[in-house]
N, C-alpha and C. Protein backbone atom coordinates (compact mmCIF):
# COMPACT_ATOMS: atom_id res chain seq x y z
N UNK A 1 20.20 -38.85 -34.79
CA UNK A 1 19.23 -37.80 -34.84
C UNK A 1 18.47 -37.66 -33.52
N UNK A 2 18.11 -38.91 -32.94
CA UNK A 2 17.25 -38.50 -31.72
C UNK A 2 18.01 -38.07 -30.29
N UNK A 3 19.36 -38.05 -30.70
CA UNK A 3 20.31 -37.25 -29.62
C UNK A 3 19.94 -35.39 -29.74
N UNK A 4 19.87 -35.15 -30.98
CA UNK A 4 20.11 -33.97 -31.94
C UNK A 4 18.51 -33.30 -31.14
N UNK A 5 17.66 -34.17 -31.06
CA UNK A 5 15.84 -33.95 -30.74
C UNK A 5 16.01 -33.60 -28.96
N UNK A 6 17.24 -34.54 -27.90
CA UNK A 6 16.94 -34.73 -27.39
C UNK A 6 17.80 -33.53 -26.36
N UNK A 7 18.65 -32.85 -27.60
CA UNK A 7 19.33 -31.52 -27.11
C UNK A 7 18.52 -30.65 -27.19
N UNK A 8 17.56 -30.76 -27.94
CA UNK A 8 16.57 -29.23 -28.60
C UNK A 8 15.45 -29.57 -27.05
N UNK A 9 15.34 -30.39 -26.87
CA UNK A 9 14.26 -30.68 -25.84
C UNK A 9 14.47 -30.13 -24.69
N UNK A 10 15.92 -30.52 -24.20
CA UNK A 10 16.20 -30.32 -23.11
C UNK A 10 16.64 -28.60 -23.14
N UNK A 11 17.24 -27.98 -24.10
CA UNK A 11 17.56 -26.84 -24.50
C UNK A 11 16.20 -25.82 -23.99
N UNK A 12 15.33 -26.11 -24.94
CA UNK A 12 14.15 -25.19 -24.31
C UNK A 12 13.29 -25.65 -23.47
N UNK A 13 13.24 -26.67 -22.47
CA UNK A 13 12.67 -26.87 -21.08
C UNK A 13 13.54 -25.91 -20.37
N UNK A 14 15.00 -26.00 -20.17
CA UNK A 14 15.97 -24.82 -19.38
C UNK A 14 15.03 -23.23 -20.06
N UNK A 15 15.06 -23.14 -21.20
CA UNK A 15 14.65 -21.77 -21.29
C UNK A 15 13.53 -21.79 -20.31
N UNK A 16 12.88 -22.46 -20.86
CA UNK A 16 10.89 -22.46 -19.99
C UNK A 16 11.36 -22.10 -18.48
N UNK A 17 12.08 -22.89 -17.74
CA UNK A 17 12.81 -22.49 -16.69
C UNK A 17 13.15 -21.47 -15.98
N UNK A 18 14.46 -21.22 -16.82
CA UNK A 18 14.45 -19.48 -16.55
C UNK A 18 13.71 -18.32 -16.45
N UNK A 19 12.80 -18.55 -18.01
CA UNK A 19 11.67 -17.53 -18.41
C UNK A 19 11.08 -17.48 -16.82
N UNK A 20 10.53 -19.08 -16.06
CA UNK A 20 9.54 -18.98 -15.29
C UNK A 20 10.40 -18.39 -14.13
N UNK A 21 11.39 -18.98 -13.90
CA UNK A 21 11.89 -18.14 -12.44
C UNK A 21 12.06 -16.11 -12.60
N UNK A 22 12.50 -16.13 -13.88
CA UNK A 22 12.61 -14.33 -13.87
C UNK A 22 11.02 -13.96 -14.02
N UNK A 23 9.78 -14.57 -13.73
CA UNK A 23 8.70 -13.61 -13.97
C UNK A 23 8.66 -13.90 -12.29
N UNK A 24 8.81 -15.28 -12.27
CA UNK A 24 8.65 -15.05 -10.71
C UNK A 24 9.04 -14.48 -9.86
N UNK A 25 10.23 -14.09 -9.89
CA UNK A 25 10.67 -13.22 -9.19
C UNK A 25 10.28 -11.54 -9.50
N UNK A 26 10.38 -11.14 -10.96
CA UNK A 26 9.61 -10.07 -11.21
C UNK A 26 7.92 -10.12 -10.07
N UNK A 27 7.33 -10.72 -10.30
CA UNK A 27 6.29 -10.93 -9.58
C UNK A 27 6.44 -10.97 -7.76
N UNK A 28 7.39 -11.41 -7.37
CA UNK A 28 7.59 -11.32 -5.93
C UNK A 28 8.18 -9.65 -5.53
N UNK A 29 8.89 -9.67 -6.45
CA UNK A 29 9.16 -7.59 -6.32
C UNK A 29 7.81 -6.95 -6.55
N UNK A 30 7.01 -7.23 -7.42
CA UNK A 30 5.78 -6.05 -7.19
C UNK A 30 4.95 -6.78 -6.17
N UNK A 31 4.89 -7.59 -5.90
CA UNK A 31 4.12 -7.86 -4.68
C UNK A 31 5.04 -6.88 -2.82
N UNK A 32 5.98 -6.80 -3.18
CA UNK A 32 6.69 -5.78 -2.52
C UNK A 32 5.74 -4.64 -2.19
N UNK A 33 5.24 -4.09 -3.46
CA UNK A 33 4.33 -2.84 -3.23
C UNK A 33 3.18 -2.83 -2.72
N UNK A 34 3.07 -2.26 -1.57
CA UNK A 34 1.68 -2.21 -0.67
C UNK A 34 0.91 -1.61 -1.38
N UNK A 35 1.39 -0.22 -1.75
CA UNK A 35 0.30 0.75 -2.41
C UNK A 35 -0.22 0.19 -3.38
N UNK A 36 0.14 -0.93 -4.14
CA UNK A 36 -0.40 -1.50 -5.59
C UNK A 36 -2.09 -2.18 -5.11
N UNK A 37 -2.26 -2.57 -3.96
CA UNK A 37 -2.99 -3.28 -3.47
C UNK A 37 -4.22 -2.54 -2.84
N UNK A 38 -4.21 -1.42 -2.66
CA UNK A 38 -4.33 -0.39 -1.25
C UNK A 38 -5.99 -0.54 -2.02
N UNK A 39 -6.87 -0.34 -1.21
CA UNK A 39 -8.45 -0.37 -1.30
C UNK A 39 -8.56 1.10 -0.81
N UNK A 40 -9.21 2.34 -1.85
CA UNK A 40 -9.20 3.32 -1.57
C UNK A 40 -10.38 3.55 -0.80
N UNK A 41 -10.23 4.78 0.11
CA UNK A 41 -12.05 5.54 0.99
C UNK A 41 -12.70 5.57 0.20
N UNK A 42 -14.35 5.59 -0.70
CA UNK A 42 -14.95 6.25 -1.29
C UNK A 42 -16.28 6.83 -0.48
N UNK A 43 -16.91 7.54 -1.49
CA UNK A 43 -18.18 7.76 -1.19
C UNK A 43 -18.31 8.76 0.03
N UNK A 44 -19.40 8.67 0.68
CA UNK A 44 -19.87 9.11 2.11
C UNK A 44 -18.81 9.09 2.93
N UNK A 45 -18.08 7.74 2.98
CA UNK A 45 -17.40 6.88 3.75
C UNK A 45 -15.90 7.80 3.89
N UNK A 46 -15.47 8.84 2.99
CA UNK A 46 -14.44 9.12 2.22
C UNK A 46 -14.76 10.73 2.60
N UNK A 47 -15.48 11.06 2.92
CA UNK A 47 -15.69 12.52 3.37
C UNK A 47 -16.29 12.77 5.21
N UNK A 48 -16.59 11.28 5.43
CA UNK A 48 -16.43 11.18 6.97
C UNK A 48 -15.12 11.26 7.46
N UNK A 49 -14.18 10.30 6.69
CA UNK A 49 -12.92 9.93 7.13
C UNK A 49 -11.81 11.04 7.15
N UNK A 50 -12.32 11.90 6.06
CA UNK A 50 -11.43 12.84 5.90
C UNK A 50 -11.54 14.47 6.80
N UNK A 51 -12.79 14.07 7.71
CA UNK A 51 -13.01 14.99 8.45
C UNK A 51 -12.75 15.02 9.60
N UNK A 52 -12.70 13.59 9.95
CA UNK A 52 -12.33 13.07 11.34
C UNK A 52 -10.53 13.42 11.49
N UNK A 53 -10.31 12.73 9.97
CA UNK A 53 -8.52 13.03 9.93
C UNK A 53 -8.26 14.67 9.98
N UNK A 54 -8.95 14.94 9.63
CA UNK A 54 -8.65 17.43 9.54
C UNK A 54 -8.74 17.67 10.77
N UNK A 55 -9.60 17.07 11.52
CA UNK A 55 -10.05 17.68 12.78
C UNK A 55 -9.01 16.79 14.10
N UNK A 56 -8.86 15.79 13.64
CA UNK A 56 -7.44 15.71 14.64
C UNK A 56 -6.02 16.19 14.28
N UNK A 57 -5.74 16.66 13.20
CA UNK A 57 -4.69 17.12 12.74
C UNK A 57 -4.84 18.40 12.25
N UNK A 58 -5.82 19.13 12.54
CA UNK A 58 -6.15 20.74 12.59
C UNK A 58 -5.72 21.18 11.40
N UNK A 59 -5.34 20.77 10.43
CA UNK A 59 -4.62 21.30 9.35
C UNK A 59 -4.08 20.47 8.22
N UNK A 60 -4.26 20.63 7.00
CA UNK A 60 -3.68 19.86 5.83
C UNK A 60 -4.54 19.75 4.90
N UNK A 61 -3.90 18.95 4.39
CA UNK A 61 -4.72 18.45 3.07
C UNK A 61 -5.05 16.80 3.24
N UNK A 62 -5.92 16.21 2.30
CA UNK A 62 -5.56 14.38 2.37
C UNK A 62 -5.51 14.28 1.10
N UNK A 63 -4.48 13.33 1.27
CA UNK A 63 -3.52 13.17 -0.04
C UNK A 63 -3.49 11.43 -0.11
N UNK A 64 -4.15 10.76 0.85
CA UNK A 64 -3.85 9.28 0.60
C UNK A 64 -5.29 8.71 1.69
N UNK A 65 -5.71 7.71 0.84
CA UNK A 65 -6.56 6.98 2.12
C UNK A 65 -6.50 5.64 1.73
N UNK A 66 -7.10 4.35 2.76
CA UNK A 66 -6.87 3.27 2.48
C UNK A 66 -8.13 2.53 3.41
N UNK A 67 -8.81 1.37 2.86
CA UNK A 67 -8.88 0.71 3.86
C UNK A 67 -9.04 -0.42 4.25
N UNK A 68 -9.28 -0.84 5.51
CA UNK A 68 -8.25 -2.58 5.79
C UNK A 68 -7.13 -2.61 6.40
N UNK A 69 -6.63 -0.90 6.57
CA UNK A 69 -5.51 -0.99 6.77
C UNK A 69 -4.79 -1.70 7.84
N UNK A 70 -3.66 -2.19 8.21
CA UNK A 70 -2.75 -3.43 9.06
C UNK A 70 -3.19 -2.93 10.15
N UNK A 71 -3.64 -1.33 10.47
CA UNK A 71 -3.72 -1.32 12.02
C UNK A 71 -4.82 -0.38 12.57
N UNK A 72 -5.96 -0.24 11.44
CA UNK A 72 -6.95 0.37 11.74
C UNK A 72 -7.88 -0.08 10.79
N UNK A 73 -9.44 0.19 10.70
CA UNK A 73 -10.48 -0.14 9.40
C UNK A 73 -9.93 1.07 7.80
N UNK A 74 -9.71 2.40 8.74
CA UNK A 74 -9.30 3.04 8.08
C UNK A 74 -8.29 3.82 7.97
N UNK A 75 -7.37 4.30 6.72
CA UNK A 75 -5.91 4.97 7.19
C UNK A 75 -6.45 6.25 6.00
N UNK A 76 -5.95 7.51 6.92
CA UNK A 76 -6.17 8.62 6.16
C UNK A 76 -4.64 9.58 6.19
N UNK A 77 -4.03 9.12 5.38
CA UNK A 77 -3.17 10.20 5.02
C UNK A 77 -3.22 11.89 4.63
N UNK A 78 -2.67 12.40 6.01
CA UNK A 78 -3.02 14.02 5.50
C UNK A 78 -1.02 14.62 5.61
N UNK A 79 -1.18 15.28 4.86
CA UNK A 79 -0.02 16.30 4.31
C UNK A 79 -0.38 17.41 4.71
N UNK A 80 0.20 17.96 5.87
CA UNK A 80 0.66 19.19 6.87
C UNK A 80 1.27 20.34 5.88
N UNK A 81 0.89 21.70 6.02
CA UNK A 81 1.55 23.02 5.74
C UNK A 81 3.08 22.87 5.47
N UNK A 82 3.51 22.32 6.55
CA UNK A 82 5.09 22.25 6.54
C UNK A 82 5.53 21.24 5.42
N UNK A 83 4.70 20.25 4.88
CA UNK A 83 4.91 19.47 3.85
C UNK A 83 5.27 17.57 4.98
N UNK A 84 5.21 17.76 5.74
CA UNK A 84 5.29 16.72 6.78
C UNK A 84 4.02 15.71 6.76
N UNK A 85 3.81 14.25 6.97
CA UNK A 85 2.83 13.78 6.46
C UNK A 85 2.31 12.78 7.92
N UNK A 86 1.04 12.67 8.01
CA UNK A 86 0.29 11.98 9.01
C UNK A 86 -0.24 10.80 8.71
N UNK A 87 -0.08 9.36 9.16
CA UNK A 87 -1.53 9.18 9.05
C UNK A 87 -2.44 8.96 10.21
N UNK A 88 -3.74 8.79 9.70
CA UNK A 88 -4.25 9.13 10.71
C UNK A 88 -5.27 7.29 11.00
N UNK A 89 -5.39 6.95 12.04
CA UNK A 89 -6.02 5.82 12.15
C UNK A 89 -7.33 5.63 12.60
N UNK A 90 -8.41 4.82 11.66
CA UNK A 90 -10.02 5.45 12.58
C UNK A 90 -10.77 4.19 12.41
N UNK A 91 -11.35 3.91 12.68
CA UNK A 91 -12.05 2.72 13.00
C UNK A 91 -13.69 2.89 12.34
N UNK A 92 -14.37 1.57 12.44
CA UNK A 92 -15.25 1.95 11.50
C UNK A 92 -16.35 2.83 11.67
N UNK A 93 -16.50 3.43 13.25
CA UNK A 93 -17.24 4.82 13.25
C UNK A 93 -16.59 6.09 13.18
N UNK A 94 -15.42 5.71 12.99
CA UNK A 94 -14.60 7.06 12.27
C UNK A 94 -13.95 7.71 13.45
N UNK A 95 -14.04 6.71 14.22
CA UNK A 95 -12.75 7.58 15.79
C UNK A 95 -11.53 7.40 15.83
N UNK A 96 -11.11 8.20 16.16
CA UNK A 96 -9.01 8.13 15.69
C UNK A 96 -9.08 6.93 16.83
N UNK A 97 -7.92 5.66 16.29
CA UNK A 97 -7.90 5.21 17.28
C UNK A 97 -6.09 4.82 17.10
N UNK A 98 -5.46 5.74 16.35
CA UNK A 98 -4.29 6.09 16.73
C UNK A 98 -3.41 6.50 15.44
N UNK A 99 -2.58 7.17 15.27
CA UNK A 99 -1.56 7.87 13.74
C UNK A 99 -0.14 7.48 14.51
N UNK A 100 0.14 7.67 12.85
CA UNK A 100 1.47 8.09 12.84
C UNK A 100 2.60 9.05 11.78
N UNK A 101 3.10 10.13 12.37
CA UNK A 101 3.71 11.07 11.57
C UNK A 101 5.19 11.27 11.28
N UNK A 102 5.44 11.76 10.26
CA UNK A 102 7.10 11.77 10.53
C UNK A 102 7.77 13.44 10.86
N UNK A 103 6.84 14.17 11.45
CA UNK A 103 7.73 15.31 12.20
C UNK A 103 7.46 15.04 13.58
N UNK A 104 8.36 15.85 14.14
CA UNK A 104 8.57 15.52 16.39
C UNK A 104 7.24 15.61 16.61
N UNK A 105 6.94 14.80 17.76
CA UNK A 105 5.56 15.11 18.66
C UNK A 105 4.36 14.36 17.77
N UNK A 106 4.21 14.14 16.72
CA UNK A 106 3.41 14.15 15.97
C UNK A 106 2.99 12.79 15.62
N UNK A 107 2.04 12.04 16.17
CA UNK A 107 1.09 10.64 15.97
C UNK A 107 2.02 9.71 17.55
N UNK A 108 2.35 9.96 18.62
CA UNK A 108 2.52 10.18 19.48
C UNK A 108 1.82 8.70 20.05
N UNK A 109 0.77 8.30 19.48
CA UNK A 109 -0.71 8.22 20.28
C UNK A 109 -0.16 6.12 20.79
């Protein structure tokens, strides 16, 4: 019998196992996602940013903001007429201090 105990034992430690490696790895794929993480503009802070981003990109909408971002305090995503998207990079008094876009010519900086 205590062979019989010592199959059931070992049987579901392997499950426990598995279970733990497939969340872990589930878990290392959403850590994949930046946007899951992203600290949005608000407030005051969020209608400065988005003015600074209009007025260097003369045109659009903002459709995304962030901040902390990897290469500025703040990242302001604006979406262009043509449907083409910017972002825009500003620091914490709100001066572009550089973008990047995906049509020609565009975040250049």
């Amino acid at each position: 019998m205590a062979r019989f105990t010592t199959r059931k034992v070992a049987l579901v430690t392997g499950l426990v196992v598995a279970a733990g490696a497939i969340s872990g790895g589930a878990a290392i794929a959403a850590g994949g996602d930046d946007d899951a993480t992203d600290k949005r503009i608000t407030g005051s802070a969020l209608d400065k940013a988005s003015a600074a981003a209009l007025a260097y990109t003369g045109e659009g909408k903002v459709t995304g903001t962030e901040v902390g971002d990897e290469e500025s305090y703040y990242e302001v995503e604006v979406t262009l007429g043509d449907g083409s998207q910017v972002d825009v990079q500003l620091d914490k008094a709100f001066h572009v201090v550089g973008s990047e876009g995906d049509r020609d010519g565009q975040g250049e900086d």
